[in-house]
C-alpha atoms as a PDB file:
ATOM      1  CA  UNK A   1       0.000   0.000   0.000  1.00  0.00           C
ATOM      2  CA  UNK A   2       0.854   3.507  -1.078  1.00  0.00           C
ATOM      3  CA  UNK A   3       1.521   6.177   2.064  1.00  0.00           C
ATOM      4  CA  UNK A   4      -0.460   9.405   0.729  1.00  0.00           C
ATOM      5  CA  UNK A   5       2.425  12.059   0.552  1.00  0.00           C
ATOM      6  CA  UNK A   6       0.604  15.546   2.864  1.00  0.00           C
ATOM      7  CA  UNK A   7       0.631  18.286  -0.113  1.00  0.00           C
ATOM      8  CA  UNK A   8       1.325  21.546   1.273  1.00  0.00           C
ATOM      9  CA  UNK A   9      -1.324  24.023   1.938  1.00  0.00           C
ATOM     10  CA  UNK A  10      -1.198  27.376  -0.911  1.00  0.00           C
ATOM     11  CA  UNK A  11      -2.960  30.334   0.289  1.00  0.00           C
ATOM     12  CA  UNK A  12      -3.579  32.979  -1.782  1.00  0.00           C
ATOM     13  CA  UNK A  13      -1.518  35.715  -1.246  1.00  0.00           C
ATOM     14  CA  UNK A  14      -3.449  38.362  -0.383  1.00  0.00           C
ATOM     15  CA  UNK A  15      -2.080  41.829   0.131  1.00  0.00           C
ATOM     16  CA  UNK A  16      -4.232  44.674   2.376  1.00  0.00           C
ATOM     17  CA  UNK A  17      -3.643  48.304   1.955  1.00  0.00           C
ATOM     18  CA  UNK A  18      -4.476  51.125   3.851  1.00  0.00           C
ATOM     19  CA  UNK A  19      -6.645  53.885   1.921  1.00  0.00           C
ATOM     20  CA  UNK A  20      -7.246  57.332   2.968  1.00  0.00           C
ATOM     21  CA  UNK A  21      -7.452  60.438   1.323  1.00  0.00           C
ATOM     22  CA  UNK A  22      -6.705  64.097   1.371  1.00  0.00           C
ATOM     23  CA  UNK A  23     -10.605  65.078   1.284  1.00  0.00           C
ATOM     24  CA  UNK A  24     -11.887  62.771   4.117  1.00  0.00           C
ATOM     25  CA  UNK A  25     -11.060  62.366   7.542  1.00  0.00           C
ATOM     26  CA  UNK A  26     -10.183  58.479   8.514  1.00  0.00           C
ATOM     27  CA  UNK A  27      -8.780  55.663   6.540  1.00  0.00           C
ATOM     28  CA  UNK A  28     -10.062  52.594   5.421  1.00  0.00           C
ATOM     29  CA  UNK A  29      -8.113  48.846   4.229  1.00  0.00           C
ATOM     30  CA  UNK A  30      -8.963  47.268   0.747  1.00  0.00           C
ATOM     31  CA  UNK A  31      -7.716  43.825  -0.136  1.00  0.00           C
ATOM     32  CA  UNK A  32      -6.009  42.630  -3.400  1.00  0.00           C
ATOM     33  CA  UNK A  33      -6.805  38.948  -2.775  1.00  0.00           C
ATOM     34  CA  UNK A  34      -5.843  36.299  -5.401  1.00  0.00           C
ATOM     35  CA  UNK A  35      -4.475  36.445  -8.900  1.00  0.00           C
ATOM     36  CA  UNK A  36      -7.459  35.883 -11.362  1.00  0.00           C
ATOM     37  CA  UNK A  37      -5.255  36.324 -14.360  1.00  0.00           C
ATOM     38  CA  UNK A  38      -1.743  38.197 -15.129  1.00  0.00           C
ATOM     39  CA  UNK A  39      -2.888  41.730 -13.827  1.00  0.00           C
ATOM     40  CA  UNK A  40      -5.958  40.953 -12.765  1.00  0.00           C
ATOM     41  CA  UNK A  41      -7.015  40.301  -9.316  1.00  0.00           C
ATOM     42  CA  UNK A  42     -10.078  39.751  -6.600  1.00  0.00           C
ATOM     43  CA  UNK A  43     -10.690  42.923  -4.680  1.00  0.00           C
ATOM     44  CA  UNK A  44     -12.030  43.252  -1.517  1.00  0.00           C
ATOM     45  CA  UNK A  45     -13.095  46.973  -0.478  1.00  0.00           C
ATOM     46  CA  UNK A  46     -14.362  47.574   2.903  1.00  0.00           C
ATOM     47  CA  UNK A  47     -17.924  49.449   3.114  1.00  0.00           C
ATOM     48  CA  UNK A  48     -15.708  52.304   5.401  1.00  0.00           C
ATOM     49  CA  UNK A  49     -14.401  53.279   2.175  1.00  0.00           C
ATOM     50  CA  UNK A  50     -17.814  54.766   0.670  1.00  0.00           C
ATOM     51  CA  UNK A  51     -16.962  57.043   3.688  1.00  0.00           C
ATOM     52  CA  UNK A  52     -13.410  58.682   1.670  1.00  0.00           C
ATOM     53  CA  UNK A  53     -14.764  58.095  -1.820  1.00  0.00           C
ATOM     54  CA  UNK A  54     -18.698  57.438  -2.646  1.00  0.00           C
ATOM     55  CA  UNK A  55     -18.819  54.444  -4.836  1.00  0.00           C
ATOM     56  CA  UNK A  56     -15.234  53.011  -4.154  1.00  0.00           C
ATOM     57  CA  UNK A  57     -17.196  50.129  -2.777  1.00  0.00           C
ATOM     58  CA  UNK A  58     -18.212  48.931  -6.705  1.00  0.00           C
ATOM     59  CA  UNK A  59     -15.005  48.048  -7.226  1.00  0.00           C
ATOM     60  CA  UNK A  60     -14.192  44.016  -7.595  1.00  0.00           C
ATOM     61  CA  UNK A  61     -10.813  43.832  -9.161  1.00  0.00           C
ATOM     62  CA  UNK A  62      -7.987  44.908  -9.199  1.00  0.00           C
ATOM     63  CA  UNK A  63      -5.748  45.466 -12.820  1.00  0.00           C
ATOM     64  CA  UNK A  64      -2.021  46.103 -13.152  1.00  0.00           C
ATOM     65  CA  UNK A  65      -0.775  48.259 -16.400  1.00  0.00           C
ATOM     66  CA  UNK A  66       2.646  47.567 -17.769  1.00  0.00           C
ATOM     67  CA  UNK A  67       3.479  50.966 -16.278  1.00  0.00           C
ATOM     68  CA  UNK A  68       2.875  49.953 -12.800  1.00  0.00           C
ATOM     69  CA  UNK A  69      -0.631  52.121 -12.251  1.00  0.00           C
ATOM     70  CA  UNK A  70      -3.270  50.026 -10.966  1.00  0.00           C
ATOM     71  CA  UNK A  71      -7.143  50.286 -11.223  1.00  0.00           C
ATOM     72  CA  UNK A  72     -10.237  49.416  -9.109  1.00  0.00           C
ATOM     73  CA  UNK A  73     -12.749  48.223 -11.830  1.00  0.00           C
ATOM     74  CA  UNK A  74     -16.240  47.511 -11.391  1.00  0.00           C
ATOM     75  CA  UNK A  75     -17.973  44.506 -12.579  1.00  0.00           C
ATOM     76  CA  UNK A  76     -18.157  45.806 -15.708  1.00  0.00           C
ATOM     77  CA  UNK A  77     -14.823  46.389 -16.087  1.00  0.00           C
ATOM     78  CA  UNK A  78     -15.092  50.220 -15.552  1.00  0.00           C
ATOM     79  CA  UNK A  79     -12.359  51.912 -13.399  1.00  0.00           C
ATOM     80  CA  UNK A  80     -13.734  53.853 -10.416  1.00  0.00           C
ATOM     81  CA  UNK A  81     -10.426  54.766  -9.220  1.00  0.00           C
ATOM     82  CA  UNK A  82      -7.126  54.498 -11.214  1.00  0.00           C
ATOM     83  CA  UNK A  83      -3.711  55.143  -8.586  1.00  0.00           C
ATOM     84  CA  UNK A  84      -0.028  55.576 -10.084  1.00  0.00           C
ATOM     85  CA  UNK A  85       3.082  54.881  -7.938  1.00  0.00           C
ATOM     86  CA  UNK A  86       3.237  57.365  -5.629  1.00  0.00           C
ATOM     87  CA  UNK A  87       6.118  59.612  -4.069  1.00  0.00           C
ATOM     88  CA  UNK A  88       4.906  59.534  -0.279  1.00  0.00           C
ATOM     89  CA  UNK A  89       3.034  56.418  -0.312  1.00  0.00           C
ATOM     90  CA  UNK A  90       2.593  53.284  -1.972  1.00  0.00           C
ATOM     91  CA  UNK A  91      -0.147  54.019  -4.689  1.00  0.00           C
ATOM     92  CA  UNK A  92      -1.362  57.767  -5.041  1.00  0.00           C
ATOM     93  CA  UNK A  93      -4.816  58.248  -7.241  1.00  0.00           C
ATOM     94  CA  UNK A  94      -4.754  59.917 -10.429  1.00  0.00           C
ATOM     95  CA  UNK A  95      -8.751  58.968 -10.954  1.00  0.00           C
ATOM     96  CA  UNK A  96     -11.252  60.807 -10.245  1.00  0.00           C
ATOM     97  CA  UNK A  97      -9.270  63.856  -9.826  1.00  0.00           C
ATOM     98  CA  UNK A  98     -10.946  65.187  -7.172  1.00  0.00           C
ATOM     99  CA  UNK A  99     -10.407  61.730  -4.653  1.00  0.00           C
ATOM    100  CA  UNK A 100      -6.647  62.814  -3.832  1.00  0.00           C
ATOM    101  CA  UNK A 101      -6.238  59.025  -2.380  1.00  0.00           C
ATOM    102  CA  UNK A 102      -3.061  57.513  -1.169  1.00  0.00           C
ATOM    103  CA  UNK A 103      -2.219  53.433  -0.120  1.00  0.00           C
ATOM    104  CA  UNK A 104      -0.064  51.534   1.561  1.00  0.00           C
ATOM    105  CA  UNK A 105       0.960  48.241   1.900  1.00  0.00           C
ATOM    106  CA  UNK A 106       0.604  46.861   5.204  1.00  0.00           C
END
């Protein structure tokens, strides 16, 4: 008889940010959970975020350029909130103009 070999456990790798913005008191944390396809991955946006930008809460994935800016699309593929690289933190938003978010890794 065969001994089954134990297979190790894989857990997604998920990464959790801290959100907050320029405009809005408080911060929030939004998860990039796992890898869907190259570039493309689950998102997880807690409901505190409506709080620091109305509608960031729509968001499902999350989508890597080439350049290294991210978006937050919808489920239709729509980016509510686009972030570049940023100087001070992380990611710094871009999209919608007037959001003035920043993230960082925690």
């Amino acid at each position: 008889a065969s001994i089954p070999v134990p297979q190790p456990i894989t857990r997604p790798a998920l990464q959790v940010f801290t959100l907050s913005s320029a405009e809005a008191s408080g911060s929030c944390m939004v998860v990039k959970g796992r890898t869907l396809s190259p570039g493309y991955a689950d998102l997880k946006v807690n409901p505190a975020c409506d709080h620091i930008l109305q509608g960031l809460t729509t968001a499902r994935f999350w989508r890597e350029r080439e350049d290294g800016s991210i978006a937050f699309v919808d489920s239709q593929n729509a980016p509510v909130a686009e972030f570049a690289i940023g100087d001070d933190a992380d990611y710094e938003s871009y999209q919608p103009r007037a959001a003035r978010l920043s993230m960082w890794a925690e």
